[in-house]
PDB file of N, CA and C in Angstrom:
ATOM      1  N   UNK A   1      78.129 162.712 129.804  1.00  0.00           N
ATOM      2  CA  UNK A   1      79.332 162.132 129.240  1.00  0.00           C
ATOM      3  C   UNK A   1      79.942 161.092 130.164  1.00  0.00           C
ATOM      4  N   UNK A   2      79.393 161.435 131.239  1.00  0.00           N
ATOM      5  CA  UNK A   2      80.497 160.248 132.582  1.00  0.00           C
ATOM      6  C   UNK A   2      79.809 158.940 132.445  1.00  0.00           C
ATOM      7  N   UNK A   3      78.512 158.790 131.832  1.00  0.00           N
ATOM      8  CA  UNK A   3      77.955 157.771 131.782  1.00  0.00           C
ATOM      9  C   UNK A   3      78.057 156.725 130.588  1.00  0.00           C
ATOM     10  N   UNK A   4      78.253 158.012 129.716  1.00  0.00           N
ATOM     11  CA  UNK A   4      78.467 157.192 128.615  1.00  0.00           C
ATOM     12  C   UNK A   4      80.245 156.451 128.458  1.00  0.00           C
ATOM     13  N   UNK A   5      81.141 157.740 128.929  1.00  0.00           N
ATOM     14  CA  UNK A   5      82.388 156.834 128.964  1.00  0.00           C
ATOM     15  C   UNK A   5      82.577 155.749 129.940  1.00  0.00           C
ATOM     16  N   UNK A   6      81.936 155.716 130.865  1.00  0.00           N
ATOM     17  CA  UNK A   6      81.815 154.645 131.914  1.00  0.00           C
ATOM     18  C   UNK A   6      80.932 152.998 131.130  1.00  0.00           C
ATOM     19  N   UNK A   7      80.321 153.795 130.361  1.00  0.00           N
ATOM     20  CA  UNK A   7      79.459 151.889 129.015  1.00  0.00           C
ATOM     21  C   UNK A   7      81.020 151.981 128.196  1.00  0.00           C
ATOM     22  N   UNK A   8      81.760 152.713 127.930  1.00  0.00           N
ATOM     23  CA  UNK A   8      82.510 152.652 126.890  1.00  0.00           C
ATOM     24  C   UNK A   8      83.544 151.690 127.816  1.00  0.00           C
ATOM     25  N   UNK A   9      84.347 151.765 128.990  1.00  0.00           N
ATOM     26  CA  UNK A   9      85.072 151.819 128.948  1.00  0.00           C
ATOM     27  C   UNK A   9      84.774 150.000 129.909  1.00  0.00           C
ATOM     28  N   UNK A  10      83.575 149.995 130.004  1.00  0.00           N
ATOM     29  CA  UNK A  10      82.996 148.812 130.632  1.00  0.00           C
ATOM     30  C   UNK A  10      83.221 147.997 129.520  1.00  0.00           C
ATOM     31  N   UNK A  11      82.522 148.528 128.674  1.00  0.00           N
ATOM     32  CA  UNK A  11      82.513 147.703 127.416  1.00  0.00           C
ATOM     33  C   UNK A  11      83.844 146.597 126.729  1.00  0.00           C
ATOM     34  N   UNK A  12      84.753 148.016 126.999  1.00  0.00           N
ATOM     35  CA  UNK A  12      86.124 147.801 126.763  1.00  0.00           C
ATOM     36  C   UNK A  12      86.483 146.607 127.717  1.00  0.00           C
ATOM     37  N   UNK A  13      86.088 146.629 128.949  1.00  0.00           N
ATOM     38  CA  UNK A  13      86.960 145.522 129.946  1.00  0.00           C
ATOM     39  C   UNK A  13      86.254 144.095 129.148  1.00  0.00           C
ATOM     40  N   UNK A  14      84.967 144.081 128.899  1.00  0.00           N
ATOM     41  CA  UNK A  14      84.532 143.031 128.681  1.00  0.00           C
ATOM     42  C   UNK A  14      84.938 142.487 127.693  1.00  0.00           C
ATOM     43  N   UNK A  15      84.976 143.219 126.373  1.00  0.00           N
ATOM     44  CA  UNK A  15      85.874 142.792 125.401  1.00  0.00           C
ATOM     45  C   UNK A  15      87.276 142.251 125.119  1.00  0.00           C
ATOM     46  N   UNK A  16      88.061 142.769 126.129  1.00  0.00           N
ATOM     47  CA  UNK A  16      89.345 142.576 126.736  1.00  0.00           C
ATOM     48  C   UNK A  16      89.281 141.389 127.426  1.00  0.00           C
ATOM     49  N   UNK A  17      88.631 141.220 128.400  1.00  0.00           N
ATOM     50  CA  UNK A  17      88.549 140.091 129.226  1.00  0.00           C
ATOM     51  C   UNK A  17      88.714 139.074 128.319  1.00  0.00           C
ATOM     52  N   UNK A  18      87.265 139.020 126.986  1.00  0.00           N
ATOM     53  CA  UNK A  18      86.956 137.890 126.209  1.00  0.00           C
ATOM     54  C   UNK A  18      88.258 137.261 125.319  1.00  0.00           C
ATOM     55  N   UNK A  19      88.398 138.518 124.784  1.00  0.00           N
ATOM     56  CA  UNK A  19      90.046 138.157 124.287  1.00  0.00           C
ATOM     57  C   UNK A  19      91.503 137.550 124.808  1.00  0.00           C
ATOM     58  N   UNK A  20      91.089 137.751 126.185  1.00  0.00           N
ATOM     59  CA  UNK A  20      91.959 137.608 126.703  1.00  0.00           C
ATOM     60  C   UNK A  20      92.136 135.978 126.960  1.00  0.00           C
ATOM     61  N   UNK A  21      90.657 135.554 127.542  1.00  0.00           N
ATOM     62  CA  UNK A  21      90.240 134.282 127.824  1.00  0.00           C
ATOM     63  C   UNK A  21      90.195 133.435 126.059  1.00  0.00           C
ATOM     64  N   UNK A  22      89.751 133.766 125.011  1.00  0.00           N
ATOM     65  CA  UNK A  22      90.100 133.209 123.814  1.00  0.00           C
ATOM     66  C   UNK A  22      91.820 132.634 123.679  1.00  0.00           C
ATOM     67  N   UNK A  23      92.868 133.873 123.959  1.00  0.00           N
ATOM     68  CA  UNK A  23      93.669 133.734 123.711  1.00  0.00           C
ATOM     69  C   UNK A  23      94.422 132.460 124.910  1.00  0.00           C
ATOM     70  N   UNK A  24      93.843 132.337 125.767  1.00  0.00           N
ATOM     71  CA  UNK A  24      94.384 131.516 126.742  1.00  0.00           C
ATOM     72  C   UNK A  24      93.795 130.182 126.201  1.00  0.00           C
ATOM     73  N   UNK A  25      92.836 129.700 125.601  1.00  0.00           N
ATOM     74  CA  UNK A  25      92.090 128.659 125.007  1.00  0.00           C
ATOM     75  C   UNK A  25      93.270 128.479 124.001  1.00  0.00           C
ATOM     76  N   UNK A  26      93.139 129.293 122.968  1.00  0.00           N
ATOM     77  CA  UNK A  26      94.008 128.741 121.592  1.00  0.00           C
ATOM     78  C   UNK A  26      95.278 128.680 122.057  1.00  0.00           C
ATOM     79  N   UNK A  27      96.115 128.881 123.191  1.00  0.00           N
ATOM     80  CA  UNK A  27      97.349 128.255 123.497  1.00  0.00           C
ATOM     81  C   UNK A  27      97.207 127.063 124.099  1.00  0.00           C
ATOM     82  N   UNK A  28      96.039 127.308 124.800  1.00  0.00           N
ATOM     83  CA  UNK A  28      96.074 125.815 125.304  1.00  0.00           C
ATOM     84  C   UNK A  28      95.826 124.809 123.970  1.00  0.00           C
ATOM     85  N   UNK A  29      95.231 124.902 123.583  1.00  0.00           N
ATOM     86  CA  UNK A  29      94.468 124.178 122.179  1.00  0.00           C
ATOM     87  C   UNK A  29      96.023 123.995 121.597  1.00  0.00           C
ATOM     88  N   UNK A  30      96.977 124.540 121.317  1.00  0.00           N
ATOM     89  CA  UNK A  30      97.781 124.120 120.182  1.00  0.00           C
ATOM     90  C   UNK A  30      99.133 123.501 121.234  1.00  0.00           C
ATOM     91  N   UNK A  31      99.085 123.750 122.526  1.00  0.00           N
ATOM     92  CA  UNK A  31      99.749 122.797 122.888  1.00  0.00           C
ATOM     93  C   UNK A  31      99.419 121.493 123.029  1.00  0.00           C
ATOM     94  N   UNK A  32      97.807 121.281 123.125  1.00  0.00           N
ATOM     95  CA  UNK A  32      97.328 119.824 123.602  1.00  0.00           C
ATOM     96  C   UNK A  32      97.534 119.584 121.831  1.00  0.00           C
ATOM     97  N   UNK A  33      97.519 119.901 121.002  1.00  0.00           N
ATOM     98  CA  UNK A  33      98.027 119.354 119.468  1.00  0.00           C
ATOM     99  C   UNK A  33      99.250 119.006 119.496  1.00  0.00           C
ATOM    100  N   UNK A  34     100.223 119.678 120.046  1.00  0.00           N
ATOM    101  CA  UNK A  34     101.763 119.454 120.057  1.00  0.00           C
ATOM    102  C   UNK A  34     102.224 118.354 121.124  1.00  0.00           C
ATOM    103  N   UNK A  35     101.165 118.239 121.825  1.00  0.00           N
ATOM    104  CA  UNK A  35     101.440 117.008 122.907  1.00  0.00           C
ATOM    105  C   UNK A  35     100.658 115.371 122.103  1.00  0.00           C
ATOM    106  N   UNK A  36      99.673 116.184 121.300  1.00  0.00           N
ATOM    107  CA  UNK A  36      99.285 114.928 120.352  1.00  0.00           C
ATOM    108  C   UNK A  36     100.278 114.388 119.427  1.00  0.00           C
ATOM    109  N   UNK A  37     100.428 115.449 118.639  1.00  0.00           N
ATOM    110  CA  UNK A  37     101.726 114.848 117.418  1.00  0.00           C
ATOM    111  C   UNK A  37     103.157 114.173 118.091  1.00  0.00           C
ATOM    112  N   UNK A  38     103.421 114.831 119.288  1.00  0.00           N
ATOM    113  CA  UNK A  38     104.768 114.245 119.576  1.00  0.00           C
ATOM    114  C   UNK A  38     104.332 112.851 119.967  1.00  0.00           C
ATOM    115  N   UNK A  39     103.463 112.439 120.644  1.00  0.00           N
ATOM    116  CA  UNK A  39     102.922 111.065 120.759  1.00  0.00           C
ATOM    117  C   UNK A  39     102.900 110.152 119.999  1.00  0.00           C
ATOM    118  N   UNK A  40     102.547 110.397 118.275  1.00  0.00           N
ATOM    119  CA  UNK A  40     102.327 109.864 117.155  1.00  0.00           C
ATOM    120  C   UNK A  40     103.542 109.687 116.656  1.00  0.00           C
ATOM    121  N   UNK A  41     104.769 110.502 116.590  1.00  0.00           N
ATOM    122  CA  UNK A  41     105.259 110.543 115.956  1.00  0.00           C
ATOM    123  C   UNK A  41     106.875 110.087 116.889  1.00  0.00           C
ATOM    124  N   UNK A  42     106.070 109.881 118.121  1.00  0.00           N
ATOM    125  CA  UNK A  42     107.503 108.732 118.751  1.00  0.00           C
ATOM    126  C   UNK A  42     107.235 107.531 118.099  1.00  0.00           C
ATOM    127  N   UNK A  43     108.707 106.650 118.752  1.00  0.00           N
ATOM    128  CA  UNK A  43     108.869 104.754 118.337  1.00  0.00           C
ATOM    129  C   UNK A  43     108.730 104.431 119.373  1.00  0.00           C
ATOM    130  N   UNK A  44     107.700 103.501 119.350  1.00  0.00           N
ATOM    131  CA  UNK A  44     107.776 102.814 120.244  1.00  0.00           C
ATOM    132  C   UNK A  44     108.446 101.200 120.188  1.00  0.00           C
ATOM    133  N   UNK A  45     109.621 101.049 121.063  1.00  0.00           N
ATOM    134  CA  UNK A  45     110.377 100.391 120.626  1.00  0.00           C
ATOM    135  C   UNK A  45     109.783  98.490 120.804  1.00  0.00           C
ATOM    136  N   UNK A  46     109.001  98.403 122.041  1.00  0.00           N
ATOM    137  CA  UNK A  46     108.401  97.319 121.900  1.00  0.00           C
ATOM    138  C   UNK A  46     107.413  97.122 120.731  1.00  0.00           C
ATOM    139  N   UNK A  47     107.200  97.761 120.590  1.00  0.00           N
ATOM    140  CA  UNK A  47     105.936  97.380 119.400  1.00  0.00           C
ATOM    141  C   UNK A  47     106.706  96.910 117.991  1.00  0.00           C
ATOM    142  N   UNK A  48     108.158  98.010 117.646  1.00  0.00           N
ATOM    143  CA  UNK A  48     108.676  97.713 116.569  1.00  0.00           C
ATOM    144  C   UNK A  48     109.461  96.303 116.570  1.00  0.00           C
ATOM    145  N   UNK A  49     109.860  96.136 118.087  1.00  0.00           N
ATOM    146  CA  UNK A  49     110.641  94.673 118.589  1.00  0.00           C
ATOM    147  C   UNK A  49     109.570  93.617 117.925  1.00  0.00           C
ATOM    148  N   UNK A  50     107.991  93.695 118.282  1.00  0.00           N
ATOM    149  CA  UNK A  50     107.328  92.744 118.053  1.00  0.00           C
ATOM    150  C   UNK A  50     107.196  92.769 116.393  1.00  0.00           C
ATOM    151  N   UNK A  51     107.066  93.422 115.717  1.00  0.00           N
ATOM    152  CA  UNK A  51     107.142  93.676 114.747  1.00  0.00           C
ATOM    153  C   UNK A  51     107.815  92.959 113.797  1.00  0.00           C
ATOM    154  N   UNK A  52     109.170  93.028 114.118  1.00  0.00           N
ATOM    155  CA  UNK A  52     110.397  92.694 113.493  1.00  0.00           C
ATOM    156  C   UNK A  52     110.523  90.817 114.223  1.00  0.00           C
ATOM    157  N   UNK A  53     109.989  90.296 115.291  1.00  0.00           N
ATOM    158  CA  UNK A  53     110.169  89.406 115.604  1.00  0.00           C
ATOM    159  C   UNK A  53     109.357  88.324 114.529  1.00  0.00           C
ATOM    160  N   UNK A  54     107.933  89.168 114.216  1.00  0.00           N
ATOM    161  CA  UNK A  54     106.752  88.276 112.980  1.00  0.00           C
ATOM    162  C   UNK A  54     107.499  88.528 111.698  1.00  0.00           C
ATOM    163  N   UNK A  55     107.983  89.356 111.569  1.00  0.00           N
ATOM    164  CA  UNK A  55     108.781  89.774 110.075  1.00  0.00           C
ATOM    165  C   UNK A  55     109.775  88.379 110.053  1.00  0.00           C
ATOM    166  N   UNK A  56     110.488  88.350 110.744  1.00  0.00           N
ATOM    167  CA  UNK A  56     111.695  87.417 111.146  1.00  0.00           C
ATOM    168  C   UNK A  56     111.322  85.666 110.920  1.00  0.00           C
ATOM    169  N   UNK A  57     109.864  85.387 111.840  1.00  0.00           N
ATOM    170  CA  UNK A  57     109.041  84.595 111.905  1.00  0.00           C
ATOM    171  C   UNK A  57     108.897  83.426 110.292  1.00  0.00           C
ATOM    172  N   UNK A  58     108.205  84.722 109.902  1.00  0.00           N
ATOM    173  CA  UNK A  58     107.220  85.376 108.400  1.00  0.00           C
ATOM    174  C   UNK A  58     107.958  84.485 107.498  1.00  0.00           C
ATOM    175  N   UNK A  59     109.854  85.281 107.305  1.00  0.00           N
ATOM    176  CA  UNK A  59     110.701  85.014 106.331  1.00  0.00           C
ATOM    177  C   UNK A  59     111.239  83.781 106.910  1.00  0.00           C
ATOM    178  N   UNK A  60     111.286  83.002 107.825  1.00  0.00           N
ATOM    179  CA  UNK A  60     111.619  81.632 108.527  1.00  0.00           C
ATOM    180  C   UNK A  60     110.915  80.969 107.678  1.00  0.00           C
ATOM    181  N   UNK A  61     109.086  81.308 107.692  1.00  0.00           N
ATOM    182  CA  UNK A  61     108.660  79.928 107.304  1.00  0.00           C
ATOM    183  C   UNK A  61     109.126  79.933 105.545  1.00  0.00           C
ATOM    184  N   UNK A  62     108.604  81.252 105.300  1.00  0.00           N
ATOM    185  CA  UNK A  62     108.935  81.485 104.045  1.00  0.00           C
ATOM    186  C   UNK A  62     110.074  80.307 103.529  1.00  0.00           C
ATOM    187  N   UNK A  63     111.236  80.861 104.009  1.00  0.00           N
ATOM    188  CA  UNK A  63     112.479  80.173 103.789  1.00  0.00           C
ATOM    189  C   UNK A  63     112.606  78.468 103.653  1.00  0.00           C
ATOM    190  N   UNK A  64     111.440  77.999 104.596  1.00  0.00           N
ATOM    191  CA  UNK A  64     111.375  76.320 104.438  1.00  0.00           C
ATOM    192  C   UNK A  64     110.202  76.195 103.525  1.00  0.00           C
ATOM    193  N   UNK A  65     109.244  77.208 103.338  1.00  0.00           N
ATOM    194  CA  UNK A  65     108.501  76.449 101.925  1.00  0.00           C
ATOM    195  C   UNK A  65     109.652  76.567 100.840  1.00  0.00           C
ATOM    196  N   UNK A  66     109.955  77.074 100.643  1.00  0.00           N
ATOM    197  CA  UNK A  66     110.931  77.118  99.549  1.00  0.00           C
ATOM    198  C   UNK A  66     111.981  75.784  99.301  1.00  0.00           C
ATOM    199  N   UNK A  67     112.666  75.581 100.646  1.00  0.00           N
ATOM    200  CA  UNK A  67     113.483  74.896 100.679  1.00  0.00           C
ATOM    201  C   UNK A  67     112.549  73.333 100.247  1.00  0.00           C
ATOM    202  N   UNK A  68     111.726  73.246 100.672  1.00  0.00           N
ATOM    203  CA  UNK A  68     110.556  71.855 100.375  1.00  0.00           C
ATOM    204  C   UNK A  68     110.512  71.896  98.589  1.00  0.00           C
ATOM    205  N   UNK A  69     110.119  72.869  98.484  1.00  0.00           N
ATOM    206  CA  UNK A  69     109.753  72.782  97.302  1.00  0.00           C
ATOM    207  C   UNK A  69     111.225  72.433  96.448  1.00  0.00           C
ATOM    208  N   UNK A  70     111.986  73.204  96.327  1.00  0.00           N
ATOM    209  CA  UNK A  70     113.018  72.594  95.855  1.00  0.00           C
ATOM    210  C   UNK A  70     113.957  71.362  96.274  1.00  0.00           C
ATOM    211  N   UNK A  71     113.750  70.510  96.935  1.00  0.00           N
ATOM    212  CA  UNK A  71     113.597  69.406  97.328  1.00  0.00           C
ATOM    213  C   UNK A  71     112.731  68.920  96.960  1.00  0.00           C
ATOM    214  N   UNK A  72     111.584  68.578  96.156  1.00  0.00           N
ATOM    215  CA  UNK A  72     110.715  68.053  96.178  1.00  0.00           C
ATOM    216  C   UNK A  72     110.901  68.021  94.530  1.00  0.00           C
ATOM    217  N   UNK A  73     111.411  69.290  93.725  1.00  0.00           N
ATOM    218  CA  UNK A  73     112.081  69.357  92.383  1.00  0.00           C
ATOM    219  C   UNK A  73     112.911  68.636  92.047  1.00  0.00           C
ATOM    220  N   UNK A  74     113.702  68.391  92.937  1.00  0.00           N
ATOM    221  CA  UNK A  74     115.004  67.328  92.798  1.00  0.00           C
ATOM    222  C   UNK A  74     114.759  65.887  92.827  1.00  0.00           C
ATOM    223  N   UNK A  75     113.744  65.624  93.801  1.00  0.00           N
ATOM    224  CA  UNK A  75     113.031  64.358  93.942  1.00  0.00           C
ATOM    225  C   UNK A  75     112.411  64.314  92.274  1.00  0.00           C
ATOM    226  N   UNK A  76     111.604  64.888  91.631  1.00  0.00           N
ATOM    227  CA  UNK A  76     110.976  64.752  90.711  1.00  0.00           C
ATOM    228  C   UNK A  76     112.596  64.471  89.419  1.00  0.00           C
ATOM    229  N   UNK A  77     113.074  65.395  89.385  1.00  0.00           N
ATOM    230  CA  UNK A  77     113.907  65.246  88.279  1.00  0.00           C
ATOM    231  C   UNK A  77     114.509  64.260  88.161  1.00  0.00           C
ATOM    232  N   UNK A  78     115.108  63.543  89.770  1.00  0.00           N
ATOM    233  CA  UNK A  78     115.591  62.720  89.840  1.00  0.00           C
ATOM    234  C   UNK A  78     115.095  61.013  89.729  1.00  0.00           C
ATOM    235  N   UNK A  79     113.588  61.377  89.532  1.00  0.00           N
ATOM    236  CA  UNK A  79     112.663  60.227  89.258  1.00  0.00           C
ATOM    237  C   UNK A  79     112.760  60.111  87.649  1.00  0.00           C
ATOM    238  N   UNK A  80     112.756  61.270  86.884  1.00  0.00           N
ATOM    239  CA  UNK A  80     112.928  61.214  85.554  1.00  0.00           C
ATOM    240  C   UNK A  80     114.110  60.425  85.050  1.00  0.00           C
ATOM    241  N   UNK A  81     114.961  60.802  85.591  1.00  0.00           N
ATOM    242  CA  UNK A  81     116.827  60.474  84.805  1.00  0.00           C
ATOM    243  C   UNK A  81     117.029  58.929  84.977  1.00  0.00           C
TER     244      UNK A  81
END
């Protein structure tokens, strides 16, 4: 019997151990996830600066095709009259 509870109880450490070492993995594992998402899910404020500077840009030129063109309507109508 001393031999056999001695595989049993061996057994037991090893199993324990494994679990033990699993469980130290999957915490690590879901913090390196929680250190991922918070990454993703900051602003980064230069990037949005640049962002908003081409947006800004964008609606500039925008704003003078427009203005041409309707100038260029007025020229016409005004060739008609």
């Amino acid at each position: 019997y001393a031999s056999y509870a001695k595989s049993m109880v061996s057994q037991n450490a090893i199993v324990a151990s494994k679990t033990s070492a699993d469980a130290d993995f999957q915490v690590e594992f879901v913090r390196s996830l929680q250190s991922q998402a918070s990454e993703l899910e900051g602003v980064n404020v230069d990037e949005e600066m640049a962002n908003l500077v081409t947006y800004q840009n964008a609606y500039s030129a925008s704003a003078r095709v427009v203005t041409t063109i309707n100038e260029m309507f007025d020229t016409l109508l005004g060739i008609g009259a």
